[in-house]
Protein backbone atom coordinates (compact mmCIF):
# COMPACT_ATOMS: atom_id res chain seq x y z
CA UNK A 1 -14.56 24.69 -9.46
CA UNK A 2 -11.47 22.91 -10.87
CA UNK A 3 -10.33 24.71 -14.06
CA UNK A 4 -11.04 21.72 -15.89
CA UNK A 5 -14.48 20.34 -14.58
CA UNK A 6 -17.73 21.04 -16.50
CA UNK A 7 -21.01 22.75 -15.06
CA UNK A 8 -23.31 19.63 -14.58
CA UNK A 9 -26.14 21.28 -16.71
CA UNK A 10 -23.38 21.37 -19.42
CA UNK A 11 -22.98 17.83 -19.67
CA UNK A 12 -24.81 15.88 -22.17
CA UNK A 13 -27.22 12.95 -21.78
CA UNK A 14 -26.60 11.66 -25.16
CA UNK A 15 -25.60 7.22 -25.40
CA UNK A 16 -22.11 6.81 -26.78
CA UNK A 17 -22.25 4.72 -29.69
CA UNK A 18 -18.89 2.59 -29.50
CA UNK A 19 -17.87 3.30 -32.56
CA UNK A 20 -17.18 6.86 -30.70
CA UNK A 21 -15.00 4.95 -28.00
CA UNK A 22 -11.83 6.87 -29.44
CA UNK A 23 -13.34 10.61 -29.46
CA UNK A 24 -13.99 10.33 -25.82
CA UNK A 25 -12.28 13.62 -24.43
CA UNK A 26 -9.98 11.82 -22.14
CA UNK A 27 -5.98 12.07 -22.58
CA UNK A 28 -3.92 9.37 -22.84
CA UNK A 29 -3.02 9.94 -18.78
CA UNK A 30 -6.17 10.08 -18.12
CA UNK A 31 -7.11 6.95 -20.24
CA UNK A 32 -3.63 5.31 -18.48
CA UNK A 33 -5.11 5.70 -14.93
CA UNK A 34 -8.18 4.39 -16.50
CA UNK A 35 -6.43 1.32 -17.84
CA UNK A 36 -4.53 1.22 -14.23
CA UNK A 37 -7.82 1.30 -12.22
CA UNK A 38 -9.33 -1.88 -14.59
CA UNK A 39 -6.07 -3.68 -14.11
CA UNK A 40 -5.83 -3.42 -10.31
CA UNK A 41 -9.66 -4.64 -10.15
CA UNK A 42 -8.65 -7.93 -12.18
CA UNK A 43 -5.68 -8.02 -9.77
CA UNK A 44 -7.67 -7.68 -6.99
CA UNK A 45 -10.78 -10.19 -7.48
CA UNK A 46 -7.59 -13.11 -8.17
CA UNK A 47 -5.97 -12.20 -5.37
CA UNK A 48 -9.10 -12.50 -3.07
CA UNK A 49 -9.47 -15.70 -4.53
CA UNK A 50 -5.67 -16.79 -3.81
CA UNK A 51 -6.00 -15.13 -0.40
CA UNK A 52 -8.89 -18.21 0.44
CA UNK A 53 -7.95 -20.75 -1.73
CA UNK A 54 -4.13 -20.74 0.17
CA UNK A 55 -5.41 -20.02 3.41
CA UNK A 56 -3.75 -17.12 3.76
CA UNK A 57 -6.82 -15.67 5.49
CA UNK A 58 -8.82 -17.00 8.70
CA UNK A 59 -11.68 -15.55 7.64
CA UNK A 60 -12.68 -13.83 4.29
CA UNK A 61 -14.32 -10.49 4.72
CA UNK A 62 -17.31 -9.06 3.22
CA UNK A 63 -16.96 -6.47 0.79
CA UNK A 64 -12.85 -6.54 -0.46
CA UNK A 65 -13.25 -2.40 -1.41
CA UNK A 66 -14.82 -1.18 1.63
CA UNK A 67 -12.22 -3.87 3.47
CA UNK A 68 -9.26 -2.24 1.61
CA UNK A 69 -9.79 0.95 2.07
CA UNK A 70 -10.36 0.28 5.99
CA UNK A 71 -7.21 -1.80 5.78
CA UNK A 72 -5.54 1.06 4.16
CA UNK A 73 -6.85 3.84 6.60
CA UNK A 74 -5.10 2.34 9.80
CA UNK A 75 -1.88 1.05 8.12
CA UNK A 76 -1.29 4.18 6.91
CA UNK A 77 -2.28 6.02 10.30
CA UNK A 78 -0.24 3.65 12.04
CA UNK A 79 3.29 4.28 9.97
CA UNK A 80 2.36 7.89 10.54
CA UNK A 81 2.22 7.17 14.41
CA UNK A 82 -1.56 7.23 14.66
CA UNK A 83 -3.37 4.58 16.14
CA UNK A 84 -7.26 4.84 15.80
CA UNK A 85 -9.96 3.38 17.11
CA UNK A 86 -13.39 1.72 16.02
CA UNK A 87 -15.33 5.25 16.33
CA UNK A 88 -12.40 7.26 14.52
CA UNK A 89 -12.79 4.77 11.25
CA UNK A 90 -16.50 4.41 11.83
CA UNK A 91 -15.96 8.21 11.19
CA UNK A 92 -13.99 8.26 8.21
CA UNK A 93 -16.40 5.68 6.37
CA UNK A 94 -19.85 7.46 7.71
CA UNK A 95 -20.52 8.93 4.40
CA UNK A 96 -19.83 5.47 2.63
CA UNK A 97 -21.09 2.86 4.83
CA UNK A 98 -22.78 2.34 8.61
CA UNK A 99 -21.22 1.82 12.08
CA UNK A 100 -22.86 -1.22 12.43
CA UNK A 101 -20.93 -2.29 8.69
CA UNK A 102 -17.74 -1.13 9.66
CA UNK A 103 -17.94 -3.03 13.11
CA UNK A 104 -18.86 -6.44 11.65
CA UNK A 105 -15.94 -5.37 8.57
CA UNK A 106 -13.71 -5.13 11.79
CA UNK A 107 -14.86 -8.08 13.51
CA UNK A 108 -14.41 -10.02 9.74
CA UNK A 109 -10.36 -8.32 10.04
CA UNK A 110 -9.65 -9.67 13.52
CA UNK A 111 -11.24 -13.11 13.15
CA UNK A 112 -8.41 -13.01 10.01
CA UNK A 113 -5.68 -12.21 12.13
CA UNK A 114 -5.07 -8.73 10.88
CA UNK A 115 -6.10 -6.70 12.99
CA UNK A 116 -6.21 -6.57 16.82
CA UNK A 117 -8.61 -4.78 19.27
CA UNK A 118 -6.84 -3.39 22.16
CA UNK A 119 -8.12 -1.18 24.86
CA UNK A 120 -6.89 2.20 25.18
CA UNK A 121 -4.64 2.21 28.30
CA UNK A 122 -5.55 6.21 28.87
CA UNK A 123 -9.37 5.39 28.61
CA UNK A 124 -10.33 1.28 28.71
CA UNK A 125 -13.59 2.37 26.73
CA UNK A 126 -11.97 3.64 23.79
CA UNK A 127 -10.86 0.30 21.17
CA UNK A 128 -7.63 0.64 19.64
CA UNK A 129 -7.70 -1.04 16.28
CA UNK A 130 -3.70 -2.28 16.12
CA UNK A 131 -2.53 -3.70 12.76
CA UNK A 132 -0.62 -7.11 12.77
CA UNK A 133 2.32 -8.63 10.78
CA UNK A 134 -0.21 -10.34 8.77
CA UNK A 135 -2.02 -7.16 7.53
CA UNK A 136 1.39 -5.47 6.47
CA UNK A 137 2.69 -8.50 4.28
CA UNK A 138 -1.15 -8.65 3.11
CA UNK A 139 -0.21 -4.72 2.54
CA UNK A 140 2.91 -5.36 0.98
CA UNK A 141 2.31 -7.75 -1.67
CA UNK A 142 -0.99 -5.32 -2.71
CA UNK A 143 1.63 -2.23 -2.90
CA UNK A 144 3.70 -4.00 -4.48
CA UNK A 145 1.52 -5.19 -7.14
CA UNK A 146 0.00 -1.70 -7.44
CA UNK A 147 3.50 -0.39 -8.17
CA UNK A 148 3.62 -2.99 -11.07
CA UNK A 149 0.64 -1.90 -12.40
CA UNK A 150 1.26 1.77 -12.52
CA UNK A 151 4.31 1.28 -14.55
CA UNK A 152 2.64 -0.98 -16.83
CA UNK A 153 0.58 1.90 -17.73
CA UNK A 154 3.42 4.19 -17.64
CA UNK A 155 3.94 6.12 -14.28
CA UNK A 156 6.70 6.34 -12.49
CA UNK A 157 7.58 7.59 -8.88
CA UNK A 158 9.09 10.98 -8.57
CA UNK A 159 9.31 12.64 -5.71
CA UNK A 160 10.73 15.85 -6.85
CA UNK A 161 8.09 16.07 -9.60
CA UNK A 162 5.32 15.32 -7.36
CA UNK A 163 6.31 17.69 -4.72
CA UNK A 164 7.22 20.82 -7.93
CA UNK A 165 3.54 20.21 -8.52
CA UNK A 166 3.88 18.33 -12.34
């Protein structure tokens, strides 16, 4: 157990009255990421409605968070080198969500030109899920905007930092 998590049969069952909201034992970091999360889920819900309203998308998908975090999976695989296929993310999700949910979340993605399903050259039965231009400037403007928000609420990328374990 993390140094700072709490036994479960430690933690209290009492209602917060909000009058309490300040003596909530969070730091102000903690309270920042908070704040960060919040303002990246405003971001998000207007820029799904953007996304359709522009036509930006084919087709919109059916859950944006499970849809993000797929999108997220193979773009990041893919700078990395990795290409993966429908089972391999069907993998990564199976504690979150069914194959038969990440298929159709797949399906939504191609039918909205982001993602492509290739066969696998060294085995035709395998799917290769192959990202397109469209999901990286999709990709882009979210990082982008995520790197706004995190400075808004007061981080700031440091390598060196990150990597001396601060």
């Amino acid at each position: 157990m993390h140094k700072s998590e709490v036994a479960r049969r430690d933690i209290s069952n009492d209602v917060l009255e909000i009058e309490d909201h300040a003596e909530v034992a969070l730091d102000p970091e903690q309270r920042a990421l908070l704040a960060s999360d919040v303002s990246w889920l405003e971001y998000r819900a207007e820029f799904r409605r953007q996304m359709i309203q522009q036509g930006f998308l084919k087709h919109p998908w059916r859950s944006i968070f499970e849809a993000d975090m797929i999108f997220t999976l193979i773009g990041h695989k893919w700078l990395q080198g990795e290409i993966l296929t429908v089972k391999q993310v069907a993998t990564y999700f199976e504690a979150f969500t069914s194959d038969v949910t990440i298929t159709r979340h797949i399906d939504d993605m191609v039918a909205s030109g982001t993602l492509v399903r290739t066969p696998d050259p060294k085995d035709r039965r395998r799917l290769l899920l192959m990202p397109t231009q469209r999901l990286f400037e999709i990709g882009r403007i979210f990082l982008q905007a995520r790197k706004e928000i995190a400075r808004r609420h007061g981080y700031v990328y440091d390598p060196a930092r990150a990597s001396a374990g601060e």
